[in-house]
C-alpha atoms as a PDB file:
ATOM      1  CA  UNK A   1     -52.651-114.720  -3.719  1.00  0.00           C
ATOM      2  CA  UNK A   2     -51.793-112.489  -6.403  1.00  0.00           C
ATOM      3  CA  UNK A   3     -48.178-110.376  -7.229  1.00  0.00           C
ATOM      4  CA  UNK A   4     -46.248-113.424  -7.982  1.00  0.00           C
ATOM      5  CA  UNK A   5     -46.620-114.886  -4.457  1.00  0.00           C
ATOM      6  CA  UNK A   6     -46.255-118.724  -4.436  1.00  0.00           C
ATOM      7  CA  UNK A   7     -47.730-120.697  -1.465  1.00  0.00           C
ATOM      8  CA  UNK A   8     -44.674-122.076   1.058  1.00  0.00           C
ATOM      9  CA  UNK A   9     -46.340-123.949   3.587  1.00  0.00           C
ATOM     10  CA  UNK A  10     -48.769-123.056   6.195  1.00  0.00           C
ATOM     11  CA  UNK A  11     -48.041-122.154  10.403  1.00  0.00           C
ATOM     12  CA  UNK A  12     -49.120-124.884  12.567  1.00  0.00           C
ATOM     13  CA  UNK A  13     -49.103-124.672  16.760  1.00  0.00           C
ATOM     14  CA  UNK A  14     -45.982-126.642  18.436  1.00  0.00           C
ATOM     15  CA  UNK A  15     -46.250-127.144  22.166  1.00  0.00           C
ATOM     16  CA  UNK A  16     -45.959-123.756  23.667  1.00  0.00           C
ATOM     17  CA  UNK A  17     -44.170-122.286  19.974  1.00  0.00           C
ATOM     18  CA  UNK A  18     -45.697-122.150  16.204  1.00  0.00           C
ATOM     19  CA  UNK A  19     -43.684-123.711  13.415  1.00  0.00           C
ATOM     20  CA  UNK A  20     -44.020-124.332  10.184  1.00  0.00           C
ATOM     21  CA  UNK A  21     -45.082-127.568   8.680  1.00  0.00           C
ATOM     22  CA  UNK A  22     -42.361-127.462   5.274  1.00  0.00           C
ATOM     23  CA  UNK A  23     -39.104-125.898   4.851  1.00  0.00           C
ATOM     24  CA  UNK A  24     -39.291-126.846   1.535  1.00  0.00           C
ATOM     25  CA  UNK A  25     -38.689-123.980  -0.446  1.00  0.00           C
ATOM     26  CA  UNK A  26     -35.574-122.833  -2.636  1.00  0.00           C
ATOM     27  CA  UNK A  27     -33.670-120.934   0.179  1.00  0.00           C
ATOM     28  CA  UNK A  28     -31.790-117.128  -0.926  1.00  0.00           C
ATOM     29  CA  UNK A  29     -31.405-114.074   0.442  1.00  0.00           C
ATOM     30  CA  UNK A  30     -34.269-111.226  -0.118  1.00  0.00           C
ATOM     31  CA  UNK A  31     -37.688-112.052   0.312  1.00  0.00           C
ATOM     32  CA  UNK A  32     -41.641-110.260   0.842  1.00  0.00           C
ATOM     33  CA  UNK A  33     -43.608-112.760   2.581  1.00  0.00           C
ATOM     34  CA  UNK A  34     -47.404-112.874   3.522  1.00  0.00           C
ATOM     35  CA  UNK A  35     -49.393-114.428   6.251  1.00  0.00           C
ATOM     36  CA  UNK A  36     -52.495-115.210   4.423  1.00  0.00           C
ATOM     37  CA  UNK A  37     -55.910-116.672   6.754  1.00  0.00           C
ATOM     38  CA  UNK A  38     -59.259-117.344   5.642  1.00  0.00           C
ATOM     39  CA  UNK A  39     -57.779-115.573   2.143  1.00  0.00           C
ATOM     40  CA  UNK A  40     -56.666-112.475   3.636  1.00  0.00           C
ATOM     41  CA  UNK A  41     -53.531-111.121   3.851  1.00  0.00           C
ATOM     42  CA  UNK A  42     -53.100-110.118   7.039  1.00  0.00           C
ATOM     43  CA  UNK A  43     -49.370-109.273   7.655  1.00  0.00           C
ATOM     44  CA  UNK A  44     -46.891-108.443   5.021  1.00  0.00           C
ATOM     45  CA  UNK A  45     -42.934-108.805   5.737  1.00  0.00           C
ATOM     46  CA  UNK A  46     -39.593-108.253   4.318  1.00  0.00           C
ATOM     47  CA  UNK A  47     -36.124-109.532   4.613  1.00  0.00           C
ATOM     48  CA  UNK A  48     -32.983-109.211   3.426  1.00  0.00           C
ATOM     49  CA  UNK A  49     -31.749-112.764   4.991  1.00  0.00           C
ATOM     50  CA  UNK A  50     -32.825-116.456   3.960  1.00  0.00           C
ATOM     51  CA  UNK A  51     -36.759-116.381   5.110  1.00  0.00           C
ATOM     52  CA  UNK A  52     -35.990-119.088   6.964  1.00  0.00           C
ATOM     53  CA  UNK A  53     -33.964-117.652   9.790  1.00  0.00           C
ATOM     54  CA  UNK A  54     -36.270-114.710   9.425  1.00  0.00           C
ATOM     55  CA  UNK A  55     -39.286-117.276  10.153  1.00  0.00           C
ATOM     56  CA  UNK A  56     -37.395-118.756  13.153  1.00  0.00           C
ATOM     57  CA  UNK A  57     -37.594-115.204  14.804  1.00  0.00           C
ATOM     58  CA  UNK A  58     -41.565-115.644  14.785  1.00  0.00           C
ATOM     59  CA  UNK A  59     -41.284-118.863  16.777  1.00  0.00           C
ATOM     60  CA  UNK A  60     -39.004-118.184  19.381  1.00  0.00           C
ATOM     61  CA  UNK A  61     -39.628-114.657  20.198  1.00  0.00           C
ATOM     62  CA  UNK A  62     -42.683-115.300  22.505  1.00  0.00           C
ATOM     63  CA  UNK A  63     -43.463-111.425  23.071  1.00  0.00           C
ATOM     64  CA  UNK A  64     -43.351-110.695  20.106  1.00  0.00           C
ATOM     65  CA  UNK A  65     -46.486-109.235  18.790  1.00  0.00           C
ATOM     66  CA  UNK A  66     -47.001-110.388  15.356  1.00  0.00           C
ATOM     67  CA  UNK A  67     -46.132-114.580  16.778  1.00  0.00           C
ATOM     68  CA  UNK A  68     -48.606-113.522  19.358  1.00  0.00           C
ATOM     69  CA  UNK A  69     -51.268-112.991  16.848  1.00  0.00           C
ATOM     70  CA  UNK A  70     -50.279-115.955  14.494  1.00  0.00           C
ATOM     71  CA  UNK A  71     -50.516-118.042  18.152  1.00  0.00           C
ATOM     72  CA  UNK A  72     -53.728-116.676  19.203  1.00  0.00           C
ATOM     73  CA  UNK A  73     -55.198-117.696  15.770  1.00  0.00           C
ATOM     74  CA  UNK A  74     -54.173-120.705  15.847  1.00  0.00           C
ATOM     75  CA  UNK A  75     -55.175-121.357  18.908  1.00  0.00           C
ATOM     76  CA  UNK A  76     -58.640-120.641  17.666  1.00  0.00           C
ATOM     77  CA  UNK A  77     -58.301-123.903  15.230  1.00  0.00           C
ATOM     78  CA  UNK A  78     -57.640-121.202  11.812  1.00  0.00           C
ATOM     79  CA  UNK A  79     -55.332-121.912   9.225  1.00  0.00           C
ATOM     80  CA  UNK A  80     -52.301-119.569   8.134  1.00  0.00           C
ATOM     81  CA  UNK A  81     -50.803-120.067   4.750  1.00  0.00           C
ATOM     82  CA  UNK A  82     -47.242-118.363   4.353  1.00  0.00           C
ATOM     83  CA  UNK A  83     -46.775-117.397   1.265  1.00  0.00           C
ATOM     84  CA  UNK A  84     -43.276-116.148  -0.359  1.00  0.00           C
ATOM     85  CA  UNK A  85     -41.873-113.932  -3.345  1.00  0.00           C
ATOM     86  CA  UNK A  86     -38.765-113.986  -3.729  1.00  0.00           C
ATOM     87  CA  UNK A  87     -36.324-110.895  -4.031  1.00  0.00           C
ATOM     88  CA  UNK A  88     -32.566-111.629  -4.135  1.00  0.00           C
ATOM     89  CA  UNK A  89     -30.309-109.257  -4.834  1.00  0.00           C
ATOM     90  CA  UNK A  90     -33.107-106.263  -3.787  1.00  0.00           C
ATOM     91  CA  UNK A  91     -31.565-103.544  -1.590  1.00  0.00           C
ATOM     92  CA  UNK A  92     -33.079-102.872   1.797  1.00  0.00           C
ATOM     93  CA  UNK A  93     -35.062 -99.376   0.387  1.00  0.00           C
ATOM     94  CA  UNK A  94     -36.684-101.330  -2.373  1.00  0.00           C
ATOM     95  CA  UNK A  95     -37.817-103.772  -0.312  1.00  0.00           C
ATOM     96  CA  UNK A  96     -39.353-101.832   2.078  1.00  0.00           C
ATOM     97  CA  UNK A  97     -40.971 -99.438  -0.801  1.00  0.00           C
ATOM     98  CA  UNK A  98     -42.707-102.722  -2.080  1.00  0.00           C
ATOM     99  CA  UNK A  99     -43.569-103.911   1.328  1.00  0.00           C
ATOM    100  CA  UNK A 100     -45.212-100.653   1.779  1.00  0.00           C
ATOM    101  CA  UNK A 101     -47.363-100.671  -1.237  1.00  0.00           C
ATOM    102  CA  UNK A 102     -47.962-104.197  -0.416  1.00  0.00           C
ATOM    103  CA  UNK A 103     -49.330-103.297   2.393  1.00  0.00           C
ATOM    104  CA  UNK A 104     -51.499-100.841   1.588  1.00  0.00           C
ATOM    105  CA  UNK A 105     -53.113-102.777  -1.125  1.00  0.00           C
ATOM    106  CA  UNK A 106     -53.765-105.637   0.771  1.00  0.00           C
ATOM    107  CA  UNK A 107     -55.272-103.637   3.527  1.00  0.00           C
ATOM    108  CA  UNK A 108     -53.534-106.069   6.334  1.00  0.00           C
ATOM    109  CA  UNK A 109     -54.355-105.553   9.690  1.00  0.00           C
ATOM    110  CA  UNK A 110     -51.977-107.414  11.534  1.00  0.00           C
ATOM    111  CA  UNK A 111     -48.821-104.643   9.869  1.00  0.00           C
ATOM    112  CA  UNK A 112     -48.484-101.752  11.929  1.00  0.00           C
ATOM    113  CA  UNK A 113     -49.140 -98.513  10.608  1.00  0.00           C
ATOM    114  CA  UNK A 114     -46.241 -95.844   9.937  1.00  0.00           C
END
């Protein structure tokens, strides 16, 4: 994973949820994260709260459609990495500019097109 990324931890199927299997990353405010399987990027994120909480939405929101596809996959026995840059003190429009490119260089195909 390139663009300063670091590897977090990885997703991992819990009962009828996904969690993660570390929270053991330096926690702040402002983040891009990736969902990264079989060394594709399939989803890139943003947000302007501790990634954490923002990670939490994922597993407890079962209709939502992006934990649906991490489920599905891992249901399948595939790995998901999460991977993490952090971006404190990064307003809301920059954020979502560099998601954007982000996106568009990766090619993801689990990010829904604007």
């Amino acid at each position: 994973m390139e663009y300063g990324f670091e590897l977090l931890t990885r997703w991992t199927p819990y009962k009828e949820k996904i969690g993660l299997e570390s929270l053991a990353w330096t926690e702040t405010a402002g983040w891009i994260y990736a969902f990264v399987a079989h060394d594709r990027v399939r989803y890139v994120g943003i947000t302007t709260m501790v990634l954490r909480s923002r990670m939490d939405t994922y597993r407890d929101m079962p209709n939502d459609r992006v934990r649906t596809l991490i489920r599905n996959y891992l249901d399948e026995g595939n790995e998901i990495e999460l991977y993490g840059l952090r971006r404190p003190n990064v307003s809301q429009t920059e954020l979502e500019k560099e998601e954007s490119q982000l996106i568009s260089i990766f090619e993801t195909d689990w990010n829904v097109r604007r």
